[in-house]
C-alpha atoms as a PDB file:
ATOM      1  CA  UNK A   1       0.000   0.000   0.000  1.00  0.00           C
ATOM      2  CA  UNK A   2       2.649   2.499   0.526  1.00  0.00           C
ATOM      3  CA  UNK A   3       4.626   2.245  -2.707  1.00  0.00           C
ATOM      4  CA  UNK A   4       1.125   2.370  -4.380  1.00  0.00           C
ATOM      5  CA  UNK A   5       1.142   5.919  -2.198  1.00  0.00           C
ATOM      6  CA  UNK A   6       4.636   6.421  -2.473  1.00  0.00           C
ATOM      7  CA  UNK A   7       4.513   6.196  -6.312  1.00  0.00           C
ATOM      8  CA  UNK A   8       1.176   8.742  -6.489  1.00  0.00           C
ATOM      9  CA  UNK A   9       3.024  11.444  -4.604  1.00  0.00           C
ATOM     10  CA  UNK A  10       6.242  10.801  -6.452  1.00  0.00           C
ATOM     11  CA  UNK A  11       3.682  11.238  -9.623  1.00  0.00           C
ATOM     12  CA  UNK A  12       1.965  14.215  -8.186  1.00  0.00           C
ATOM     13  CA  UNK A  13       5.360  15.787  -7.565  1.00  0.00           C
ATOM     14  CA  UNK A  14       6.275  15.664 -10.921  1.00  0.00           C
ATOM     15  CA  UNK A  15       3.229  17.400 -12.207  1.00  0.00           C
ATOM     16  CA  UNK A  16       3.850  20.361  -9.862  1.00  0.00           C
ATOM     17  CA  UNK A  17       7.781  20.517 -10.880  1.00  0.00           C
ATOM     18  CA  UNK A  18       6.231  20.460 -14.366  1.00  0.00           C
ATOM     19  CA  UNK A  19       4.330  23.810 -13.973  1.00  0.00           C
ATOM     20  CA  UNK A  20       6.669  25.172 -11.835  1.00  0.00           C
ATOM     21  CA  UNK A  21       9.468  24.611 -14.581  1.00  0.00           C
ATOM     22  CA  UNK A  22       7.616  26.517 -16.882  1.00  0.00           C
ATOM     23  CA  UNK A  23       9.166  30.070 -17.884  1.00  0.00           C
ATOM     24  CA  UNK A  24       8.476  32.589 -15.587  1.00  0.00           C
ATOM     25  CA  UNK A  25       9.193  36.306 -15.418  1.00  0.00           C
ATOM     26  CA  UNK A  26      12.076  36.579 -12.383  1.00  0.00           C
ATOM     27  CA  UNK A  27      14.235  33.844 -11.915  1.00  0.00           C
ATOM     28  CA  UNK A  28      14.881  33.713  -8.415  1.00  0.00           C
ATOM     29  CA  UNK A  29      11.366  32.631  -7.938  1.00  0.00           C
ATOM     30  CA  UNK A  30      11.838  29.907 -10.498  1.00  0.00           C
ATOM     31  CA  UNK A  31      14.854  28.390  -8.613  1.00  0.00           C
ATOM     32  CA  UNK A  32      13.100  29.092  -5.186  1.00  0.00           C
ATOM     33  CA  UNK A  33      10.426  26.928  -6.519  1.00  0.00           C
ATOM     34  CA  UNK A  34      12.738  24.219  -7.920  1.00  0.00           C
ATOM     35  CA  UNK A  35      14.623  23.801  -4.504  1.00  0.00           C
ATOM     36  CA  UNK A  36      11.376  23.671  -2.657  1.00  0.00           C
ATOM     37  CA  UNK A  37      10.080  21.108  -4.997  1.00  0.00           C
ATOM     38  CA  UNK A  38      13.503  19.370  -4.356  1.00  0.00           C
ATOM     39  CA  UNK A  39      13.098  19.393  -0.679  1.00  0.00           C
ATOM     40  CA  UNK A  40       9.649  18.360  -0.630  1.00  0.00           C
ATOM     41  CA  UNK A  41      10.802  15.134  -2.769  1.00  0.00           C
ATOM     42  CA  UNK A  42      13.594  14.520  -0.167  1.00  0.00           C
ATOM     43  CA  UNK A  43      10.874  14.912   2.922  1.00  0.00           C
ATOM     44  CA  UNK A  44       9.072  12.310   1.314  1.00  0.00           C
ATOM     45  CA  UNK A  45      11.498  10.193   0.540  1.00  0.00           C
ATOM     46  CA  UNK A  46      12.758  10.116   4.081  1.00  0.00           C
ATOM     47  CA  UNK A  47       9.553   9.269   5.149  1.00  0.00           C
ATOM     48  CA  UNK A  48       9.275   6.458   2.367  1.00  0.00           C
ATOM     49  CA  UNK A  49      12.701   4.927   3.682  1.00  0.00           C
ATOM     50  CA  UNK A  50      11.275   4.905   7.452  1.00  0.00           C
ATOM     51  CA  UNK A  51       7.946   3.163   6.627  1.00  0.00           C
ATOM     52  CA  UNK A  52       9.567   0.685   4.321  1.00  0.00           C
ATOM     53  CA  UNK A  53      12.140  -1.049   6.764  1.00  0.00           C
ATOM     54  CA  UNK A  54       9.194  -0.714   9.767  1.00  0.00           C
ATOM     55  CA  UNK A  55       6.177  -2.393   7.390  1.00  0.00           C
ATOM     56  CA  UNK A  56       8.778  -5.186   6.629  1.00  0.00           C
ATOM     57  CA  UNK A  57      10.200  -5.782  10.098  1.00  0.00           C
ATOM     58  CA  UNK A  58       6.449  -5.741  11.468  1.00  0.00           C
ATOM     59  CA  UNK A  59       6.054  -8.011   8.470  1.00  0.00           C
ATOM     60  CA  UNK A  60       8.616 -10.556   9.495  1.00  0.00           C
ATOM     61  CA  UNK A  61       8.170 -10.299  13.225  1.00  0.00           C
ATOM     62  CA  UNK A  62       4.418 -11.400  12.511  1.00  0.00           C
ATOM     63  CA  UNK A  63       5.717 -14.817   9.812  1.00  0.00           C
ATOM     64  CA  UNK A  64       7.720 -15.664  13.055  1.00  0.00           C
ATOM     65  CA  UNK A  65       5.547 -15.175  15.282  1.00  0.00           C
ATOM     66  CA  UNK A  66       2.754 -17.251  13.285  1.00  0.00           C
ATOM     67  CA  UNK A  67       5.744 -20.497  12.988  1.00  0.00           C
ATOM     68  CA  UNK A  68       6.005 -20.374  16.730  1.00  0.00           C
ATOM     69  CA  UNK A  69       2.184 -20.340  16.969  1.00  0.00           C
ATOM     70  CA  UNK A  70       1.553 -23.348  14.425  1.00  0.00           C
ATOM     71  CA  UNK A  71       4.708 -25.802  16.094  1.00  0.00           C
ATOM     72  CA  UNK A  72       2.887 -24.851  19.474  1.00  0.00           C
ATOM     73  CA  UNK A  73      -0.821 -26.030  18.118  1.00  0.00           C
ATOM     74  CA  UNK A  74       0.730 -29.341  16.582  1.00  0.00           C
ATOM     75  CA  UNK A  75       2.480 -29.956  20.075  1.00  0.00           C
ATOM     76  CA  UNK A  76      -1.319 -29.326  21.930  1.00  0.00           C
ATOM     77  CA  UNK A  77      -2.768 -31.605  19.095  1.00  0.00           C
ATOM     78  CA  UNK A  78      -0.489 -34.428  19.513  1.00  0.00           C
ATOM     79  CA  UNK A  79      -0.398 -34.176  22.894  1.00  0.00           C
ATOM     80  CA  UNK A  80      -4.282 -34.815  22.900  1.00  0.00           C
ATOM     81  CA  UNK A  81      -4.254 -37.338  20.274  1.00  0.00           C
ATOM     82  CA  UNK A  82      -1.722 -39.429  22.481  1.00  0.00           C
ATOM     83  CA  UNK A  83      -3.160 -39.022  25.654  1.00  0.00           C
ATOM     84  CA  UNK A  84      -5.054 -42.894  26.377  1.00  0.00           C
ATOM     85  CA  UNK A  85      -1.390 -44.328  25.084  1.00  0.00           C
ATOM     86  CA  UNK A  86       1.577 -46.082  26.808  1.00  0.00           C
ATOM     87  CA  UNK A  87       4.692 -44.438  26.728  1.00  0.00           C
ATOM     88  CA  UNK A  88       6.197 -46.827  23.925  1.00  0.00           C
ATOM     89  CA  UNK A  89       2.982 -45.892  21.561  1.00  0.00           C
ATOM     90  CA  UNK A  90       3.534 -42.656  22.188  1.00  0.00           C
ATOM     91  CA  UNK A  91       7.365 -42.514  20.921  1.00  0.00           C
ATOM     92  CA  UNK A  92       6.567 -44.624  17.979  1.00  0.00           C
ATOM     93  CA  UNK A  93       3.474 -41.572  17.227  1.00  0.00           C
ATOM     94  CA  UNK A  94       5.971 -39.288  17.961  1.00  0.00           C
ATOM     95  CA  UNK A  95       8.347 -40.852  15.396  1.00  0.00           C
ATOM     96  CA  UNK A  96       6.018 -41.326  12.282  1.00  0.00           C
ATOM     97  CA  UNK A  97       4.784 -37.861  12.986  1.00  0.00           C
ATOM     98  CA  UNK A  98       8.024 -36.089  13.548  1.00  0.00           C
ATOM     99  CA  UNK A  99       8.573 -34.866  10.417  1.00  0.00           C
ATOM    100  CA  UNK A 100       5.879 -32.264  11.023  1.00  0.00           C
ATOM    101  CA  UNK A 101       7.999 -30.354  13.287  1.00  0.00           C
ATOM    102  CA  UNK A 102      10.858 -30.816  11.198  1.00  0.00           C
ATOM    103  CA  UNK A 103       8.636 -28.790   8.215  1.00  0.00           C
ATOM    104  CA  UNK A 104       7.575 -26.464  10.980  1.00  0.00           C
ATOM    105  CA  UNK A 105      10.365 -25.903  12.658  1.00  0.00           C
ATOM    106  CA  UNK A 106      13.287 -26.291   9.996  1.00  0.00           C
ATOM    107  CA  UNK A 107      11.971 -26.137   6.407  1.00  0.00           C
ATOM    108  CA  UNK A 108       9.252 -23.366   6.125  1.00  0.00           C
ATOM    109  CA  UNK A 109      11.480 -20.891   8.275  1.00  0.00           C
ATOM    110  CA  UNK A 110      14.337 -21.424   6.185  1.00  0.00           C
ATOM    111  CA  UNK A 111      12.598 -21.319   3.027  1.00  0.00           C
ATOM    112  CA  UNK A 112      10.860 -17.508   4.431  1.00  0.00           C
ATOM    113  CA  UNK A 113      14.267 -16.389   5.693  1.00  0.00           C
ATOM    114  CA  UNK A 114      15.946 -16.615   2.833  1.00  0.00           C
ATOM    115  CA  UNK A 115      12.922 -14.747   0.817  1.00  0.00           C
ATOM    116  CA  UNK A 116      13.432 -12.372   3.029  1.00  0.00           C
ATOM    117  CA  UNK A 117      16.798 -11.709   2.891  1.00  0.00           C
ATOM    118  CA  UNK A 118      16.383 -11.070  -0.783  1.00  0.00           C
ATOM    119  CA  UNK A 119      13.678  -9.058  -0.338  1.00  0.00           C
ATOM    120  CA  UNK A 120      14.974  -6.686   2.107  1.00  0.00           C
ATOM    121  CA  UNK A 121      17.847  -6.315  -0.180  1.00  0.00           C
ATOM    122  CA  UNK A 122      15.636  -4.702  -2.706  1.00  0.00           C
ATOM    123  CA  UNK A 123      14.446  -2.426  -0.848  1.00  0.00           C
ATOM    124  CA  UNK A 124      17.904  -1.008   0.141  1.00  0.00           C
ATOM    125  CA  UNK A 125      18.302  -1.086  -3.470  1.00  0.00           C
ATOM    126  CA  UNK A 126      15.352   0.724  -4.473  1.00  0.00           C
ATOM    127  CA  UNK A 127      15.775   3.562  -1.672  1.00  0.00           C
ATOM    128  CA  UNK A 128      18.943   4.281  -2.665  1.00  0.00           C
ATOM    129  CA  UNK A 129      18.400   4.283  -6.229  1.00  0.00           C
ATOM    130  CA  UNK A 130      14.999   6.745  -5.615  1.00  0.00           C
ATOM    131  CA  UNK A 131      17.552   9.379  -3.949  1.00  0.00           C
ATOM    132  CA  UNK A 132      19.854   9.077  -6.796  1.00  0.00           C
ATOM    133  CA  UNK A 133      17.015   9.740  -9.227  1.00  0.00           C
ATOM    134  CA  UNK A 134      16.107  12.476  -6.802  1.00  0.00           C
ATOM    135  CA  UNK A 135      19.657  14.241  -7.112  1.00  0.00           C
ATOM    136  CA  UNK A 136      19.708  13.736 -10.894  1.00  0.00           C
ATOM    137  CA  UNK A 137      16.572  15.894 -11.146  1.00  0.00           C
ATOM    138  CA  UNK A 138      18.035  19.001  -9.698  1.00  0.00           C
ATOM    139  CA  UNK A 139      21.624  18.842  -9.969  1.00  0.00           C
ATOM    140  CA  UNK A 140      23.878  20.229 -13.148  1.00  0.00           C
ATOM    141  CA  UNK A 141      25.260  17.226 -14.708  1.00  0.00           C
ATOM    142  CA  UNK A 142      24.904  15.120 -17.579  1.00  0.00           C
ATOM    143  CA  UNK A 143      25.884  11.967 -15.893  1.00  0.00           C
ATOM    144  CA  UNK A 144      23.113   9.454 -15.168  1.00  0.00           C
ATOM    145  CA  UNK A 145      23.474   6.887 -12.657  1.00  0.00           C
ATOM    146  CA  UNK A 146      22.966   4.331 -15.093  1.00  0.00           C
ATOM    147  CA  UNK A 147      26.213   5.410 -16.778  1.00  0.00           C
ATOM    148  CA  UNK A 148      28.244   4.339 -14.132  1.00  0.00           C
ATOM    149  CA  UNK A 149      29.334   0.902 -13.311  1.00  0.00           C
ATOM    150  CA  UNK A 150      30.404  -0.866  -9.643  1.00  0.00           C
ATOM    151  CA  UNK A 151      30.377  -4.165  -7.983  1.00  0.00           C
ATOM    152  CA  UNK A 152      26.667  -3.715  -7.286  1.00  0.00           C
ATOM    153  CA  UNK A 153      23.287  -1.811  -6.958  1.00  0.00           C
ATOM    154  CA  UNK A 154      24.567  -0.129  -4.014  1.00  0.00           C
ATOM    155  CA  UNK A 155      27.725   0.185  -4.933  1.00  0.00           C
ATOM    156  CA  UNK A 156      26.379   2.263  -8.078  1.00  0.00           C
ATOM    157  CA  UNK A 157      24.391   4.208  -6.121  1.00  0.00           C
ATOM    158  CA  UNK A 158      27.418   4.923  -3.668  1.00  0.00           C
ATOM    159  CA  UNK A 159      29.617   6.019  -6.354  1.00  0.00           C
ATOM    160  CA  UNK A 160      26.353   8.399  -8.250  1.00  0.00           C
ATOM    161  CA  UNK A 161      25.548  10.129  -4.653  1.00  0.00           C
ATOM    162  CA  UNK A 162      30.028  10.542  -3.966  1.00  0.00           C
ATOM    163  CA  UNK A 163      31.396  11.507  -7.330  1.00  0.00           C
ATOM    164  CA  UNK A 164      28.172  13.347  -9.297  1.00  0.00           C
ATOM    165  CA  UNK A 165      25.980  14.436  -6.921  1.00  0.00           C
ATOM    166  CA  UNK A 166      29.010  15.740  -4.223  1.00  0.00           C
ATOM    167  CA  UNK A 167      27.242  13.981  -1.230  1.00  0.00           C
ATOM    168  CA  UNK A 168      29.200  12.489   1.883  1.00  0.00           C
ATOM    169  CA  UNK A 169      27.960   8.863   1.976  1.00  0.00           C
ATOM    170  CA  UNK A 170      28.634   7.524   4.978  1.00  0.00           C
ATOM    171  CA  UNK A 171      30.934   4.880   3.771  1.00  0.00           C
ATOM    172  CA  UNK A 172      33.362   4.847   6.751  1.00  0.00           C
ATOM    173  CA  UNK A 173      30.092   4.394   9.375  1.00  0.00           C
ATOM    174  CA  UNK A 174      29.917   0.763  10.617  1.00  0.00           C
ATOM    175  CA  UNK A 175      26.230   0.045   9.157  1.00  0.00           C
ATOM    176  CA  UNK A 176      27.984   0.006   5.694  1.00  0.00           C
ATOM    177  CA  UNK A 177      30.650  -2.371   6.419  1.00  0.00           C
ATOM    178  CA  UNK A 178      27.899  -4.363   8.102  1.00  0.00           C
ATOM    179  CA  UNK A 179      25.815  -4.181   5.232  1.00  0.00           C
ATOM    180  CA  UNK A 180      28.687  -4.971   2.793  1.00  0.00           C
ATOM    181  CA  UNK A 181      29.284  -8.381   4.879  1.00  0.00           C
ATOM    182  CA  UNK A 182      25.050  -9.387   4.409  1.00  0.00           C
ATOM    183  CA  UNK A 183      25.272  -8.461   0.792  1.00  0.00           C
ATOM    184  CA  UNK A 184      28.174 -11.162   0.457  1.00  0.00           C
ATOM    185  CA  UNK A 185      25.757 -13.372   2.499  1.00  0.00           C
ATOM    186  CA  UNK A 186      22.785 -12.326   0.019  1.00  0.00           C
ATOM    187  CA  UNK A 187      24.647 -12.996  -3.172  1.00  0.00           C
ATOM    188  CA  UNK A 188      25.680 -16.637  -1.701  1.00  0.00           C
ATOM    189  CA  UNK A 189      21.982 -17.113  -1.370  1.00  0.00           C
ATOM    190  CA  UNK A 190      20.999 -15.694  -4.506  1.00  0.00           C
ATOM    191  CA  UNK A 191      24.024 -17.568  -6.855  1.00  0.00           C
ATOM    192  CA  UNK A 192      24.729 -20.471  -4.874  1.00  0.00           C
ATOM    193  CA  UNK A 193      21.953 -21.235  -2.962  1.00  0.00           C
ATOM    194  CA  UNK A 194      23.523 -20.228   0.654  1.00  0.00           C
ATOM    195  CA  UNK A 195      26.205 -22.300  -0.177  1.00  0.00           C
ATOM    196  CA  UNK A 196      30.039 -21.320   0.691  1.00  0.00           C
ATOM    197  CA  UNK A 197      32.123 -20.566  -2.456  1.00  0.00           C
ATOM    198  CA  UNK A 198      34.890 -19.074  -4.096  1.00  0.00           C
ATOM    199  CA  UNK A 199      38.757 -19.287  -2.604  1.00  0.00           C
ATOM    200  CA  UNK A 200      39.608 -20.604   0.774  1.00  0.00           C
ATOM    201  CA  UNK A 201      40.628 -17.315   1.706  1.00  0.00           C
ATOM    202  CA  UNK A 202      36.659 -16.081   0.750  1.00  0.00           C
ATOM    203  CA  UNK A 203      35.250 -19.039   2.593  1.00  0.00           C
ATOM    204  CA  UNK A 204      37.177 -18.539   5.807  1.00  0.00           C
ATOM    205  CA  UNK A 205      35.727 -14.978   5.556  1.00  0.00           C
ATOM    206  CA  UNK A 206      32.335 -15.489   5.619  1.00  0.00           C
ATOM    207  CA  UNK A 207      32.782 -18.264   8.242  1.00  0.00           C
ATOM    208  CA  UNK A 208      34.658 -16.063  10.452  1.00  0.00           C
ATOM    209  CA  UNK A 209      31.869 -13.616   9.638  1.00  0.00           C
ATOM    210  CA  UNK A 210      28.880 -16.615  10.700  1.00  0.00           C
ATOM    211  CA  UNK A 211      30.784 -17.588  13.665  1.00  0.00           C
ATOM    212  CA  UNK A 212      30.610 -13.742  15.461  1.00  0.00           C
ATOM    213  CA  UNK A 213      27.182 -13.312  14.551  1.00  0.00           C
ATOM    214  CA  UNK A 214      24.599 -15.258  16.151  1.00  0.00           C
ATOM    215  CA  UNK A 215      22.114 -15.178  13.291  1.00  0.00           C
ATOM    216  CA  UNK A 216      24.115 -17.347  11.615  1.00  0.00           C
ATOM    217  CA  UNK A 217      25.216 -21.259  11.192  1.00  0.00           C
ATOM    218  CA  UNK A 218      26.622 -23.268   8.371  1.00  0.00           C
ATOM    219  CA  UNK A 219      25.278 -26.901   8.142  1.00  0.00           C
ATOM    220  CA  UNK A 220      27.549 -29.993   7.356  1.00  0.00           C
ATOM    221  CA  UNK A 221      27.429 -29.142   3.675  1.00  0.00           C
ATOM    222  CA  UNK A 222      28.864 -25.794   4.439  1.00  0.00           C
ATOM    223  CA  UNK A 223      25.756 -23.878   3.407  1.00  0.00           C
ATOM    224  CA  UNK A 224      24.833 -20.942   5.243  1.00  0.00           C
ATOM    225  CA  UNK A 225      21.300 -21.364   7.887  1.00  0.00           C
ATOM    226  CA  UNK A 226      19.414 -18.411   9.167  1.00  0.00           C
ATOM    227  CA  UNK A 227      18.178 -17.805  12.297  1.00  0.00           C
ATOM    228  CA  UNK A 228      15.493 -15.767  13.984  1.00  0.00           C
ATOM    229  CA  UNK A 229      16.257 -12.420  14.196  1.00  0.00           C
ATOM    230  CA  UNK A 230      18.847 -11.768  11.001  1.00  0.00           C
ATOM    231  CA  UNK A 231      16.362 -10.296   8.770  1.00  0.00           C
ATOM    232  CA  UNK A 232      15.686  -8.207  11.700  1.00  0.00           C
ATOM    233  CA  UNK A 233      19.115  -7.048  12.291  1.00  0.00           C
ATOM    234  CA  UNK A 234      19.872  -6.295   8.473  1.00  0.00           C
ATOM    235  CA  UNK A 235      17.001  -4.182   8.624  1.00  0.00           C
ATOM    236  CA  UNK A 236      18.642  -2.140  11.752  1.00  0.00           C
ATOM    237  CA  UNK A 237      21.766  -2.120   9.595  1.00  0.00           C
ATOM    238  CA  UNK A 238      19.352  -0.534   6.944  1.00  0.00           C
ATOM    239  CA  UNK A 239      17.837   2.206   9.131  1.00  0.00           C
ATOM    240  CA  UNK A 240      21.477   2.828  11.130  1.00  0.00           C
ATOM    241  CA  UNK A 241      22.998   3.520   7.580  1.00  0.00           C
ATOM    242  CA  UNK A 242      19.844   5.877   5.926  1.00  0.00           C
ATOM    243  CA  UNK A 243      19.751   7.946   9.066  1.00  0.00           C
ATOM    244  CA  UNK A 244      23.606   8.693   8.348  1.00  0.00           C
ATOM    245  CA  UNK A 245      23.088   9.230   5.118  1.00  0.00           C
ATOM    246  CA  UNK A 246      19.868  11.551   6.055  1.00  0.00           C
ATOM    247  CA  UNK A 247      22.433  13.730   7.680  1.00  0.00           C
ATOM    248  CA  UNK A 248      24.889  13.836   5.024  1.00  0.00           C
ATOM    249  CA  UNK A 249      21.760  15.121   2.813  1.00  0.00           C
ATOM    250  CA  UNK A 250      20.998  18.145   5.300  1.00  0.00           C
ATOM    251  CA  UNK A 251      24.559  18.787   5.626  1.00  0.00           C
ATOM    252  CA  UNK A 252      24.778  18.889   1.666  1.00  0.00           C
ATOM    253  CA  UNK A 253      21.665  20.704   1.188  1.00  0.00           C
ATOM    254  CA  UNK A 254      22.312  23.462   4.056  1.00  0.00           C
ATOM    255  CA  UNK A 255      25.701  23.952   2.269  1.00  0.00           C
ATOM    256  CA  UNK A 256      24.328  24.293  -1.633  1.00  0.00           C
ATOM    257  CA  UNK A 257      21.937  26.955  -0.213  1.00  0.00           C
ATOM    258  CA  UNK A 258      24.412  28.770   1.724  1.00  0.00           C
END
């Protein structure tokens, strides 16, 4: 619902830039308008970033929540169903049955986590890309951020905002090394289905990496298992880097007006 929103204001502000581009007799009042227009988009799309990583985290928290729920029903039904038997009926039950929790507890999380690994990615993705497209609106330069190249979507986006636009990214704050580590982590899940690749001196990175983080495991077959709570914590990493880079924007915008 709120990129439908998102996406109707982002429309709606394009209409008014439209008629407030249009020739006017004094000039100042033209580029007062423009850098209104651009802080308006900016205001919104600070407000965008906020309710994106808190619908998804309330999103996940409730899929977790719901897992927890469903192993705890098929413990009270079992329970129930096995109450009138001996204790060696019950562990043979138990047995032929037990690959229920296994899907419940194991499987389906797994299979979510990873979805939303991806997922969140996108949105990093998408937010940084939107104040890129932003920037190239309003600034003086014929470079477009699809011009550039870099190891990645954020990467790109990185380089646009630092070399084009002028902007302090706030590359040397610990949310974007974080962040650089869970992309790494992504990409594993996305090319190699969360399994460990690459050199030995790659592999003994990430699994230094999985060992200090306790979101984290690596099964026998050295791919990578998620647990509770990552998804959350990237999207922490998320909001930790966007409300540096929200004051690297002020700071930029204070000084271009100055």
């Amino acid at each position: 619902m709120w990129q439908l929103i998102k996406s109707v204001l982002l429309n709606l502000l394009n209409a008014i830039t439209h008629i407030y581009n249009r020739p006017v007799k004094q000039k100042t009042n033209k580029e007062m308008k423009k850098i209104d227009i651009k802080k308006l988009r900016i205001q919104f799309f600070k407000s965008g970033v906020r309710n994106d990583i808190e619908e998804f985290k309330y999103h996940v928290v409730g899929i977790e929540n719901h897992f927890k729920t469903e192993v705890n029903n098929l413990i009270d039904y079992h329970e129930r169903a096995t109450s009138d038997l001996s204790d060696e009926e019950k562990n043979e039950y138990f047995e032929f049955y037990s690959d229920g929790y296994w899907w419940l507890e194991e499987v389906f999380p797994q299979i979510q986590r990873k979805s939303e690994l991806i997922g969140i990615f996108t949105v990093l993705e998408h937010n940084l890309n939107l104040l890129c497209s932003i920037y190239q609106k309003h600034i003086d330069s014929n470079i477009k951020l699809s011009d550039l190249r870099a190891e990645g979507i954020i990467d790109t986006a990185k380089k646009y905002l630092e070399k084009v636009v002028g902007l302090n990214f706030p590359s040397n704050h610990r949310s974007w090394s974080e962040i650089k580590r869970i992309q790494r982590i992504r990409n594993l899940f996305v090319h190699n289905d969360g399994k460990l690749k690459g050199s030995e001196k790659d592999k003994k990175s990430i699994k230094d990496y999985i060992k200090r983080l306790n979101y984290l495991d690596l099964d026998q077959y050295e791919r990578i298992l998620i647990k509770q709570g990552f998804t959350v914590y990237c999207l922490d990493q998320f909001r930790e880097l966007f409300d540096e880079l929200f004051k690297s924007v002020e700071e930029f915008e204070n000084q271009s007006n100055n």
